[in-house]
PDB file of N, CA and C in Angstrom:
ATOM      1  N   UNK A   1       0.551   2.710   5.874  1.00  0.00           N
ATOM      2  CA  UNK A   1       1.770   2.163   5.350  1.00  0.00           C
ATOM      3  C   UNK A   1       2.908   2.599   6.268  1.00  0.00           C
ATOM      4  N   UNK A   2       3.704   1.629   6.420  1.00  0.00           N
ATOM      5  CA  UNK A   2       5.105   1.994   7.505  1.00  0.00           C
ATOM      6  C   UNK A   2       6.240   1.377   6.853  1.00  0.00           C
ATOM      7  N   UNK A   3       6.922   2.126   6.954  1.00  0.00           N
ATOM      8  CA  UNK A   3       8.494   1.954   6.305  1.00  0.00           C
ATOM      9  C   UNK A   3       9.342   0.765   8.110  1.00  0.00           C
ATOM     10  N   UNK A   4       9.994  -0.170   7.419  1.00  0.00           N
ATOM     11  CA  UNK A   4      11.127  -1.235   8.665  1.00  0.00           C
ATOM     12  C   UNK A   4      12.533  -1.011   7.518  1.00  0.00           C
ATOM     13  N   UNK A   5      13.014  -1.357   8.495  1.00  0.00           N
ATOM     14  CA  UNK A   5      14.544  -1.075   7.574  1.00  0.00           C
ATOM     15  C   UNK A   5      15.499  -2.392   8.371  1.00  0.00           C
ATOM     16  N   UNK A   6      16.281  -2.945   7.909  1.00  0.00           N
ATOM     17  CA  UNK A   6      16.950  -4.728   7.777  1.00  0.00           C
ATOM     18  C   UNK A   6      18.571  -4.172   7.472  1.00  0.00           C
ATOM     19  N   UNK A   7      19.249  -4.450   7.803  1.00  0.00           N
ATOM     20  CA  UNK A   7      20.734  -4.992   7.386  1.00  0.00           C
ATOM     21  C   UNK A   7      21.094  -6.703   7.871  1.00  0.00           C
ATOM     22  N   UNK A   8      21.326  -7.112   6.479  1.00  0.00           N
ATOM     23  CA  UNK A   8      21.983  -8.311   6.702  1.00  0.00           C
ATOM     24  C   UNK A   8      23.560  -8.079   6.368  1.00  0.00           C
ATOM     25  N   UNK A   9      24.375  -9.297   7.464  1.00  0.00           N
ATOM     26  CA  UNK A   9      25.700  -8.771   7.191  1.00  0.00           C
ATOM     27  C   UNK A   9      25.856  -9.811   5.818  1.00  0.00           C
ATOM     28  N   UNK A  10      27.148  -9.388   4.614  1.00  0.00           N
ATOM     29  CA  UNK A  10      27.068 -10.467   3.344  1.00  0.00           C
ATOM     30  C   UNK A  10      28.041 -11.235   3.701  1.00  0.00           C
ATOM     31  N   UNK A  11      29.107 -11.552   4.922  1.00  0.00           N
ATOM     32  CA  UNK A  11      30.179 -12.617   4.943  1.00  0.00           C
ATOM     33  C   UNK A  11      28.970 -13.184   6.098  1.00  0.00           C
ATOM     34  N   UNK A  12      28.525 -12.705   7.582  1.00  0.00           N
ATOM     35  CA  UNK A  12      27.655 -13.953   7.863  1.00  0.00           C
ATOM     36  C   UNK A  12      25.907 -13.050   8.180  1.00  0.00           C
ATOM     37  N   UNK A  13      25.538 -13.881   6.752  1.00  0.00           N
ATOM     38  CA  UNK A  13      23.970 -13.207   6.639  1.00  0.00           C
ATOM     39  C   UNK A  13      23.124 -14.049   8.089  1.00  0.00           C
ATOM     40  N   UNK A  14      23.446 -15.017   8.749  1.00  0.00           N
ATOM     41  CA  UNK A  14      22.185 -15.805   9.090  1.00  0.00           C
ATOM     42  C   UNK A  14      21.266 -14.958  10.473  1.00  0.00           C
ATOM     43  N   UNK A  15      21.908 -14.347  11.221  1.00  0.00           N
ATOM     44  CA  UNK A  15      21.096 -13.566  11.931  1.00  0.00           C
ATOM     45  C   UNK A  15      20.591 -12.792  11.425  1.00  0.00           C
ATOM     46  N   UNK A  16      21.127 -11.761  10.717  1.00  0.00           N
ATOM     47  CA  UNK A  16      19.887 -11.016   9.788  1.00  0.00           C
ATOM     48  C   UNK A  16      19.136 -11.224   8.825  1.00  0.00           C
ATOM     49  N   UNK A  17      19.586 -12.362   8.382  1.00  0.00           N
ATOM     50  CA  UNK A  17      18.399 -13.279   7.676  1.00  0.00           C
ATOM     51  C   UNK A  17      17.349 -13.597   8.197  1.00  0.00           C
ATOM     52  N   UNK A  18      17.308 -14.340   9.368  1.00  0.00           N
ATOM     53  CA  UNK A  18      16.553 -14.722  10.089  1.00  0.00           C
ATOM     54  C   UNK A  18      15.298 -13.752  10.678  1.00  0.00           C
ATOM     55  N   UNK A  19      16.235 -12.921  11.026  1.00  0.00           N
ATOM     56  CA  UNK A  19      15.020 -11.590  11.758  1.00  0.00           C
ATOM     57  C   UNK A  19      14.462 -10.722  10.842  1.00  0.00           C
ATOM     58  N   UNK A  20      14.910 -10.430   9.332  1.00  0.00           N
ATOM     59  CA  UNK A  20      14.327 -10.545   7.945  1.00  0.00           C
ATOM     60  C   UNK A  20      12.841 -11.608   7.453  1.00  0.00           C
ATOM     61  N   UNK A  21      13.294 -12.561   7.465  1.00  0.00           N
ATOM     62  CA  UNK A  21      12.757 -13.581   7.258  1.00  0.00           C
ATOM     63  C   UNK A  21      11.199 -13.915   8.229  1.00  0.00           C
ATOM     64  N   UNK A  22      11.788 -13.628   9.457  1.00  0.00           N
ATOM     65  CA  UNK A  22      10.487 -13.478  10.734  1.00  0.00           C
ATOM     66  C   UNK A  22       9.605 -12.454  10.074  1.00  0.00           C
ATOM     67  N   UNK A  23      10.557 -11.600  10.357  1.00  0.00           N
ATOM     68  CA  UNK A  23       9.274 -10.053  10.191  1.00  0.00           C
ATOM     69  C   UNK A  23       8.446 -10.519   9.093  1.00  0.00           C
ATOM     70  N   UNK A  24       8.690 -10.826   7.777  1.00  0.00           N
ATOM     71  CA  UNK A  24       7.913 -10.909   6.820  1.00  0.00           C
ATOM     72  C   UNK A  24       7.042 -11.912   6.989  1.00  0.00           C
ATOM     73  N   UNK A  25       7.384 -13.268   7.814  1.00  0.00           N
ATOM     74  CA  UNK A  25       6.314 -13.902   7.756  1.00  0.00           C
ATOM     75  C   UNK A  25       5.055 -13.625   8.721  1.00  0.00           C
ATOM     76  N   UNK A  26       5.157 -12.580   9.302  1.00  0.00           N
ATOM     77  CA  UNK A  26       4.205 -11.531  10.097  1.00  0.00           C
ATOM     78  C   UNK A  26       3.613 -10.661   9.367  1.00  0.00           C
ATOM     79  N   UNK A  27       4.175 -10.219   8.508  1.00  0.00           N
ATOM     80  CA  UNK A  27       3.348  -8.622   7.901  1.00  0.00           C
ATOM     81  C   UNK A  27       2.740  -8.917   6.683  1.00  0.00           C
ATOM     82  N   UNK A  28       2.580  -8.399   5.787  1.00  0.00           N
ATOM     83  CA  UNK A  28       1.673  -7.858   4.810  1.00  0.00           C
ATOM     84  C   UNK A  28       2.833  -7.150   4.103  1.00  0.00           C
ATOM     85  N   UNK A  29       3.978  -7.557   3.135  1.00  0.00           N
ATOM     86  CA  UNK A  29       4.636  -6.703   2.375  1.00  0.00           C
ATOM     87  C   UNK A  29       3.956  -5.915   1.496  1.00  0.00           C
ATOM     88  N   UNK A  30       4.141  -4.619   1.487  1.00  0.00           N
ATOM     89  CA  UNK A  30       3.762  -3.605   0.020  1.00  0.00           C
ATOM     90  C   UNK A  30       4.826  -3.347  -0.916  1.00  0.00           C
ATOM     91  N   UNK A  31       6.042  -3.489  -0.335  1.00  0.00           N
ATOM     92  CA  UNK A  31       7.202  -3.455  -1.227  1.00  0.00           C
ATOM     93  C   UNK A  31       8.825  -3.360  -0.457  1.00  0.00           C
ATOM     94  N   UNK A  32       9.017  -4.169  -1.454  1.00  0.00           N
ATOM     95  CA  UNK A  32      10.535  -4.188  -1.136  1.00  0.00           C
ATOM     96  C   UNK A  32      12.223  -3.586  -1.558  1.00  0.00           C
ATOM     97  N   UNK A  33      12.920  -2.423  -0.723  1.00  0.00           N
ATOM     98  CA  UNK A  33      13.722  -2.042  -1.435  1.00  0.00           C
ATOM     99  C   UNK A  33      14.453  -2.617  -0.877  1.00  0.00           C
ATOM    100  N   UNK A  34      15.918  -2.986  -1.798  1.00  0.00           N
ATOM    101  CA  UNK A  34      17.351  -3.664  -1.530  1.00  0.00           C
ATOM    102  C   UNK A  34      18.368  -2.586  -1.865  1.00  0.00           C
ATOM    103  N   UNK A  35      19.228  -2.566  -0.852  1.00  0.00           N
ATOM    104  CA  UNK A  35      20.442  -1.958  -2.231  1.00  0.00           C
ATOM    105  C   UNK A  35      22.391  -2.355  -0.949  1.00  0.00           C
ATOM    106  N   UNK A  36      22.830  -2.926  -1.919  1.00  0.00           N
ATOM    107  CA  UNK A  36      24.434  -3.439  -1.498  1.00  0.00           C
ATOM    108  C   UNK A  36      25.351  -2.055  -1.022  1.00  0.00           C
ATOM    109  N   UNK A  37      25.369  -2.349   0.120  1.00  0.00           N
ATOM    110  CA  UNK A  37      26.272  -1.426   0.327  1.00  0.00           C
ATOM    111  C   UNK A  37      27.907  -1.668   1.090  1.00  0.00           C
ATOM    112  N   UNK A  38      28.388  -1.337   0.170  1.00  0.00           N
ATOM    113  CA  UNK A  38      30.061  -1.908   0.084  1.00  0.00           C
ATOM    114  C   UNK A  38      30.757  -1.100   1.506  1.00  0.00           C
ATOM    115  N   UNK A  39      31.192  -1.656   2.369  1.00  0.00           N
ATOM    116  CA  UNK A  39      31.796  -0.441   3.457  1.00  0.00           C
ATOM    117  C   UNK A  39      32.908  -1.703   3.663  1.00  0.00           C
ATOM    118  N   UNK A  40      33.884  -1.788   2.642  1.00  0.00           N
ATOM    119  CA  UNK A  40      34.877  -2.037   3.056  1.00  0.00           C
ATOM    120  C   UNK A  40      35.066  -3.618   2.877  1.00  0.00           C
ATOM    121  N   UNK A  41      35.787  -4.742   4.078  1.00  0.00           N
ATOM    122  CA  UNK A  41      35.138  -5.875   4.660  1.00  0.00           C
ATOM    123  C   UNK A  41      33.764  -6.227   5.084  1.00  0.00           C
ATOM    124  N   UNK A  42      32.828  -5.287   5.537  1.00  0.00           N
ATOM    125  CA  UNK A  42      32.038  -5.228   5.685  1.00  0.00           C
ATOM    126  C   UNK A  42      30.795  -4.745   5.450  1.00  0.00           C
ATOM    127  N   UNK A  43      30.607  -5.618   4.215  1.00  0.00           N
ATOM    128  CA  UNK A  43      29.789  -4.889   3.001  1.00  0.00           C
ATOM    129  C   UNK A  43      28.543  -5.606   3.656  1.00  0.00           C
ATOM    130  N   UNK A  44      27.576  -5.190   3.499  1.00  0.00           N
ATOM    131  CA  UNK A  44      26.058  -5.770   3.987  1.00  0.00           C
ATOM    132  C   UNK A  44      24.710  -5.050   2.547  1.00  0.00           C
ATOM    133  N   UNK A  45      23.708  -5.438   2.866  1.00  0.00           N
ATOM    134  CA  UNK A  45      22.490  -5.156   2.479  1.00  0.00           C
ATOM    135  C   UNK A  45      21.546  -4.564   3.444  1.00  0.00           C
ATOM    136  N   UNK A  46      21.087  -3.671   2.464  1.00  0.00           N
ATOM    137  CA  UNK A  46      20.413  -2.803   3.434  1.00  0.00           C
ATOM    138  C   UNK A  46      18.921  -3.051   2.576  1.00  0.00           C
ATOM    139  N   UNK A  47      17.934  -3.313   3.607  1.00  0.00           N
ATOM    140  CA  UNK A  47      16.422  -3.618   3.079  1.00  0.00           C
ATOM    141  C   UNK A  47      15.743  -2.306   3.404  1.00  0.00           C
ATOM    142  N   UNK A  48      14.885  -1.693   2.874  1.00  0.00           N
ATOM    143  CA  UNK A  48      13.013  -1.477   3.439  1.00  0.00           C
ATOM    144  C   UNK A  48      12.442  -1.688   2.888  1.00  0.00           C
ATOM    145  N   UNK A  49      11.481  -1.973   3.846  1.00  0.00           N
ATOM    146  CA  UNK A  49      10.200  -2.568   3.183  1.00  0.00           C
ATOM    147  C   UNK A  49       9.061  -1.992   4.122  1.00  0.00           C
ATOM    148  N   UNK A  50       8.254  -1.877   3.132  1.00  0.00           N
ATOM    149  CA  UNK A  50       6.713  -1.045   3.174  1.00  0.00           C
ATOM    150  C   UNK A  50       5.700  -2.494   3.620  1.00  0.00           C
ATOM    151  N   UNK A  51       5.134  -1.886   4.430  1.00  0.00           N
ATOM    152  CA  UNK A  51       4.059  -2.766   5.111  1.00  0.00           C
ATOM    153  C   UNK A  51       2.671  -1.778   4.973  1.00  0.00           C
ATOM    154  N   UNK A  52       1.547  -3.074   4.981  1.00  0.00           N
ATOM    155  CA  UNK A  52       0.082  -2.460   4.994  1.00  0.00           C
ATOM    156  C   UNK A  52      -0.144  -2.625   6.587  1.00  0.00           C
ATOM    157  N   UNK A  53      -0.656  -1.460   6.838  1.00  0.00           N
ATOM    158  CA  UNK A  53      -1.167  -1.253   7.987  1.00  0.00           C
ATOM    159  C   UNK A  53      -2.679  -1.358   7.963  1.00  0.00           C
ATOM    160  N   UNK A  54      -3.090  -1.343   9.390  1.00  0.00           N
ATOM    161  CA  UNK A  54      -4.809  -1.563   9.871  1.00  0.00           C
ATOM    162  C   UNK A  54      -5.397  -2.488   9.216  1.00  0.00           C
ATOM    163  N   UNK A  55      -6.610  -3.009   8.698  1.00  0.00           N
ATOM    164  CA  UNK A  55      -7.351  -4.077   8.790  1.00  0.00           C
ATOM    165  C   UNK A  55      -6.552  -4.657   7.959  1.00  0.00           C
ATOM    166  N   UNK A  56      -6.145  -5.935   7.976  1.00  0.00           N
ATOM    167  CA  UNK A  56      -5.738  -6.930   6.920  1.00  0.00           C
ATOM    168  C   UNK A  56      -3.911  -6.682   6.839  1.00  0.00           C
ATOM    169  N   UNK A  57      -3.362  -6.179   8.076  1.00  0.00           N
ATOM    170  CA  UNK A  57      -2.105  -6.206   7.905  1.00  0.00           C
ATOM    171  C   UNK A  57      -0.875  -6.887   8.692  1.00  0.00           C
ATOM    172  N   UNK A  58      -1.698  -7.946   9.208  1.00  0.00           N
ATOM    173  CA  UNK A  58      -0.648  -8.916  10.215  1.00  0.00           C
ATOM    174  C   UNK A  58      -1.525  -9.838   9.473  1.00  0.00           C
ATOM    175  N   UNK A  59      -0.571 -10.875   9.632  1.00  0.00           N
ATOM    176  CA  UNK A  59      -0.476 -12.200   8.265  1.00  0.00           C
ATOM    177  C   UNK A  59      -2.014 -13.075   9.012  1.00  0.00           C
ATOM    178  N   UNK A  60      -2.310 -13.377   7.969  1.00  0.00           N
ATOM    179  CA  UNK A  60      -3.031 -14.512   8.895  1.00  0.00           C
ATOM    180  C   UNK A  60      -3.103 -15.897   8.638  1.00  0.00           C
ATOM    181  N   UNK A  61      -3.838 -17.170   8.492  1.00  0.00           N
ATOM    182  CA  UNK A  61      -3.973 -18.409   8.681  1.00  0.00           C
ATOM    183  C   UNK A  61      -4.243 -18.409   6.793  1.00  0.00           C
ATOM    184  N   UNK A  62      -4.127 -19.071   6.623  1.00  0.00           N
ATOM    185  CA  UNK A  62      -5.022 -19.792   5.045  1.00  0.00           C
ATOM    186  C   UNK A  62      -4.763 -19.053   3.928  1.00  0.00           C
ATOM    187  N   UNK A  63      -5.604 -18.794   3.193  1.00  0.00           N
ATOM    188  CA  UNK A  63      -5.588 -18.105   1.698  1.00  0.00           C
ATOM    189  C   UNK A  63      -4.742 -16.742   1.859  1.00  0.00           C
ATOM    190  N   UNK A  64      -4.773 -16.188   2.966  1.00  0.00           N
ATOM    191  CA  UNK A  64      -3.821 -14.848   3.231  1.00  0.00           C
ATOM    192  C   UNK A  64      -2.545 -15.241   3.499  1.00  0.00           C
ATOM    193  N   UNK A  65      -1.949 -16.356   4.104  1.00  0.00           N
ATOM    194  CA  UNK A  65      -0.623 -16.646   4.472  1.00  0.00           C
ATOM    195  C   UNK A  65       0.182 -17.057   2.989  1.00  0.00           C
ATOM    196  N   UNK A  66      -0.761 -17.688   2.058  1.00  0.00           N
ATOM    197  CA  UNK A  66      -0.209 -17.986   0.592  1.00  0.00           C
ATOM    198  C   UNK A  66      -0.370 -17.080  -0.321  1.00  0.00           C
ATOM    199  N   UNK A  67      -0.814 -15.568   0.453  1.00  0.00           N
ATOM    200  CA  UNK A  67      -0.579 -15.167  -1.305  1.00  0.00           C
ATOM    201  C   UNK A  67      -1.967 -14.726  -1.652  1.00  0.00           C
ATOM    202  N   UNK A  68      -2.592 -15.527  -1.235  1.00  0.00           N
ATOM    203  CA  UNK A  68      -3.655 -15.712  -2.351  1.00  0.00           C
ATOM    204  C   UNK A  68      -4.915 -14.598  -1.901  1.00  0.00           C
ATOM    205  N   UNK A  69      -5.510 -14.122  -3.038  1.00  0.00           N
ATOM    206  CA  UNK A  69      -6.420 -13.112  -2.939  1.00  0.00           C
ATOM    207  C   UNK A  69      -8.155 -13.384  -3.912  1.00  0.00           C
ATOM    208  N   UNK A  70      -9.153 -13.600  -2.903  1.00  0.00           N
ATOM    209  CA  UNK A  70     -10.315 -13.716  -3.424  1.00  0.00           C
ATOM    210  C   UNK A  70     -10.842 -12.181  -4.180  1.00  0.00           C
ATOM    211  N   UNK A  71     -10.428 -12.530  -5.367  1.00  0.00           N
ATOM    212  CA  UNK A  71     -10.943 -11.655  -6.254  1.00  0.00           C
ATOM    213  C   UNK A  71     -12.660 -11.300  -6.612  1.00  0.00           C
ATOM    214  N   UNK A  72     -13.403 -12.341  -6.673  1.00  0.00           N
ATOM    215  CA  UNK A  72     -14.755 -11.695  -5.799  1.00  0.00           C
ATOM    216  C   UNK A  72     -14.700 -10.904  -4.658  1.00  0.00           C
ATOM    217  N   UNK A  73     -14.258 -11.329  -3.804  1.00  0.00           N
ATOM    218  CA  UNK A  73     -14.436 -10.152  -2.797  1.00  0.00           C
ATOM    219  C   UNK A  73     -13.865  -8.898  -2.719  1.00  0.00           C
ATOM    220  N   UNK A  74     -13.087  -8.819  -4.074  1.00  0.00           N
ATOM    221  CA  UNK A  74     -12.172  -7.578  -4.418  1.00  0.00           C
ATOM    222  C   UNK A  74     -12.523  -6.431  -5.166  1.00  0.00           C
ATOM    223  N   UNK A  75     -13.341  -7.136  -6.580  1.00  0.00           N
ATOM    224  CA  UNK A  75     -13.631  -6.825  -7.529  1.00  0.00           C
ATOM    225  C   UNK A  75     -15.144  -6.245  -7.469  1.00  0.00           C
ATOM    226  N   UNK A  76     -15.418  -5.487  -8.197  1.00  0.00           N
ATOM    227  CA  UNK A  76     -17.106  -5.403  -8.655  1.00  0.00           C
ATOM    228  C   UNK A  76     -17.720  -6.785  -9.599  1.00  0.00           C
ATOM    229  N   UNK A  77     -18.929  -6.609  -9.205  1.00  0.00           N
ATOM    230  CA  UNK A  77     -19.169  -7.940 -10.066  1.00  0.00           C
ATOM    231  C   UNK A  77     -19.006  -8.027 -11.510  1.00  0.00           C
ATOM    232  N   UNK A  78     -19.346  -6.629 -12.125  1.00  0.00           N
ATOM    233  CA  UNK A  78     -18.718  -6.461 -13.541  1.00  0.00           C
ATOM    234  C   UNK A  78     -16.809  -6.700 -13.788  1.00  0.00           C
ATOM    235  N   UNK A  79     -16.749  -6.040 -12.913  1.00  0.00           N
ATOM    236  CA  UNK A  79     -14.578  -6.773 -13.386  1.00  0.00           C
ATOM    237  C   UNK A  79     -14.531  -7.599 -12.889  1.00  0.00           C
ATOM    238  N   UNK A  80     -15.445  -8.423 -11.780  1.00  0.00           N
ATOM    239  CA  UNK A  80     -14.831 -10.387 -11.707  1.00  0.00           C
ATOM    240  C   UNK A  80     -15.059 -10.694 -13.008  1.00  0.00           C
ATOM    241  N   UNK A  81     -16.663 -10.457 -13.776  1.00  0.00           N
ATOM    242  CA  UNK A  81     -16.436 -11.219 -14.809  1.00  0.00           C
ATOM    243  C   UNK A  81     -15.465 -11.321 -15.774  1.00  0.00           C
ATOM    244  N   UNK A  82     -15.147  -9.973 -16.124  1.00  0.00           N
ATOM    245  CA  UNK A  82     -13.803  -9.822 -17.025  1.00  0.00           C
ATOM    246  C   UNK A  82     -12.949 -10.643 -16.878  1.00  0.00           C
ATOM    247  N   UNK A  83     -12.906 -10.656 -15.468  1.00  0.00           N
ATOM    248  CA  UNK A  83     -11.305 -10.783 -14.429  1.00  0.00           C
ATOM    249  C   UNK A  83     -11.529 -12.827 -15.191  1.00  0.00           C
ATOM    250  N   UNK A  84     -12.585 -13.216 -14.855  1.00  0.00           N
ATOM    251  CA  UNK A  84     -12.950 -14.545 -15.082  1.00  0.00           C
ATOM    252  C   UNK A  84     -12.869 -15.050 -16.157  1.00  0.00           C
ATOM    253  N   UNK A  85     -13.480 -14.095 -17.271  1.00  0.00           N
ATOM    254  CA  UNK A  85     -13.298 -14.369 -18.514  1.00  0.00           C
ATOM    255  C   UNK A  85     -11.546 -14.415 -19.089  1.00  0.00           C
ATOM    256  N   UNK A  86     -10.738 -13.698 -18.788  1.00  0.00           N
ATOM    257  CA  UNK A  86      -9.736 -13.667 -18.914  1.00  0.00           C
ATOM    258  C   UNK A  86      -8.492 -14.697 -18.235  1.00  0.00           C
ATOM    259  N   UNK A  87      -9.077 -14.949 -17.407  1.00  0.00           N
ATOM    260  CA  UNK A  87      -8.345 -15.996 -16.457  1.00  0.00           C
ATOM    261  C   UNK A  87      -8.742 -17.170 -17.356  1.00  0.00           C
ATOM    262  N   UNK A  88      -9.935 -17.934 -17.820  1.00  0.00           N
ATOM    263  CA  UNK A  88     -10.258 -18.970 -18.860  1.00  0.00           C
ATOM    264  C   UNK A  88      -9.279 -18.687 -20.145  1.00  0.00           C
ATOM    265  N   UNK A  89      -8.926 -17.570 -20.627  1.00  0.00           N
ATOM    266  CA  UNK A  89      -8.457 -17.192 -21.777  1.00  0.00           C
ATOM    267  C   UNK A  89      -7.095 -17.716 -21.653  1.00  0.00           C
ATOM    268  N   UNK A  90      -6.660 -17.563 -20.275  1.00  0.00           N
ATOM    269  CA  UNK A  90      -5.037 -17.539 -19.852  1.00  0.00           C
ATOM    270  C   UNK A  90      -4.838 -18.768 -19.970  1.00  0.00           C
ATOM    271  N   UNK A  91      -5.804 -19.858 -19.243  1.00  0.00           N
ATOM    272  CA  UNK A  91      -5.760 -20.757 -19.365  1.00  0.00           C
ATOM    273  C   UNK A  91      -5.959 -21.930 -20.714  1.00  0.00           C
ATOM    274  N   UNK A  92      -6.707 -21.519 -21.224  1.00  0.00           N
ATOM    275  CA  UNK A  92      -6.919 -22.269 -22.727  1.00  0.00           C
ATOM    276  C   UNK A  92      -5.364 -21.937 -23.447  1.00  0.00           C
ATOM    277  N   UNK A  93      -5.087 -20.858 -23.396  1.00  0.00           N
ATOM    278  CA  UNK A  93      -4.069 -20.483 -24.390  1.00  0.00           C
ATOM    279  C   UNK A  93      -2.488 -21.237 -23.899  1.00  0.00           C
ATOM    280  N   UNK A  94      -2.703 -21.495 -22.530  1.00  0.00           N
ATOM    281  CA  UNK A  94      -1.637 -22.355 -21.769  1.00  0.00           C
ATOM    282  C   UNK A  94      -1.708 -23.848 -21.958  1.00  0.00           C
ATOM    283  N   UNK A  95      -2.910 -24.247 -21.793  1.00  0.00           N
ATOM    284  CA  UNK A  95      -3.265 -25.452 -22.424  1.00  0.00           C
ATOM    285  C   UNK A  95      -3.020 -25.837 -23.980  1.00  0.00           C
ATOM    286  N   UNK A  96      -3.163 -24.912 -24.796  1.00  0.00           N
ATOM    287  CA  UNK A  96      -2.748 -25.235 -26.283  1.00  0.00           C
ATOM    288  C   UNK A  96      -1.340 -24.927 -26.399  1.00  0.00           C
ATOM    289  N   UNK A  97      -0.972 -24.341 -25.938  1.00  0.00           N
ATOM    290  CA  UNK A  97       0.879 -24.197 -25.699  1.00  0.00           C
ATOM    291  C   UNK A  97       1.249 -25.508 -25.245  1.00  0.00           C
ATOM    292  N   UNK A  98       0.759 -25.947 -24.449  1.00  0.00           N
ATOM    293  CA  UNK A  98       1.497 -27.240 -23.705  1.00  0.00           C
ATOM    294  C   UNK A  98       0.889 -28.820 -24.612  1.00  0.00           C
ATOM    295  N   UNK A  99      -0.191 -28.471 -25.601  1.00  0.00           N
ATOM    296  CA  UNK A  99      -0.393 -29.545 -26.523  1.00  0.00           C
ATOM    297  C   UNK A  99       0.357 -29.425 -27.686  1.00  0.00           C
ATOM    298  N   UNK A 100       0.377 -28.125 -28.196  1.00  0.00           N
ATOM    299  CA  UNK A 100       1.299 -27.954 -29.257  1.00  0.00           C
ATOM    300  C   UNK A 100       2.773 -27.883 -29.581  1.00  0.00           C
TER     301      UNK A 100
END
């Protein structure tokens, strides 16, 4: 895990938006801190953010660039099923919400 640290300016964010915005679509966020810091006219935001390092921590193509996480390959085969059974549950109960 490695700590990056960001200031965007808040009257013109777009360069540090931008180089914000890059980095993340490169890494592997673990978490994100924000916090406003008022200095005057020149009040900005100050970021860090925690990145996963070594295998699986620069972004890659497909199911990793969206997010998305194969929970078989995560899980033991006893908590996919749970994991499965519960995901049907989520879903039925969303489905009768949206009929009722």
């Amino acid at each position: 895990m490695r700590f990056h640290f960001f200031t965007v300016e808040a009257l013109a964010p777009t360069a540090g938006e931008a180089e914000l915005n890059a980095f993340c679509a490169r890494h592997r966020i673990a978490s994100v801190d924000k916090q406003f810091v008022a200095h005057g006219t020149h009040g900005y935001w100050l970021f860090c953010l925690t990145t996963v390092e070594g295998e699986g921590g620069e972004r890659s193509s497909g199911a990793a660039r969206r997010g998305r996480i194969d929970y078989r390959e995560v899980l033991s085969e006893t908590d996919f099923a749970v994991y499965a059974d519960l995901r049907e549950l989520r879903k039925t109960m969303a489905e009768d919400r949206r009929l009722g």
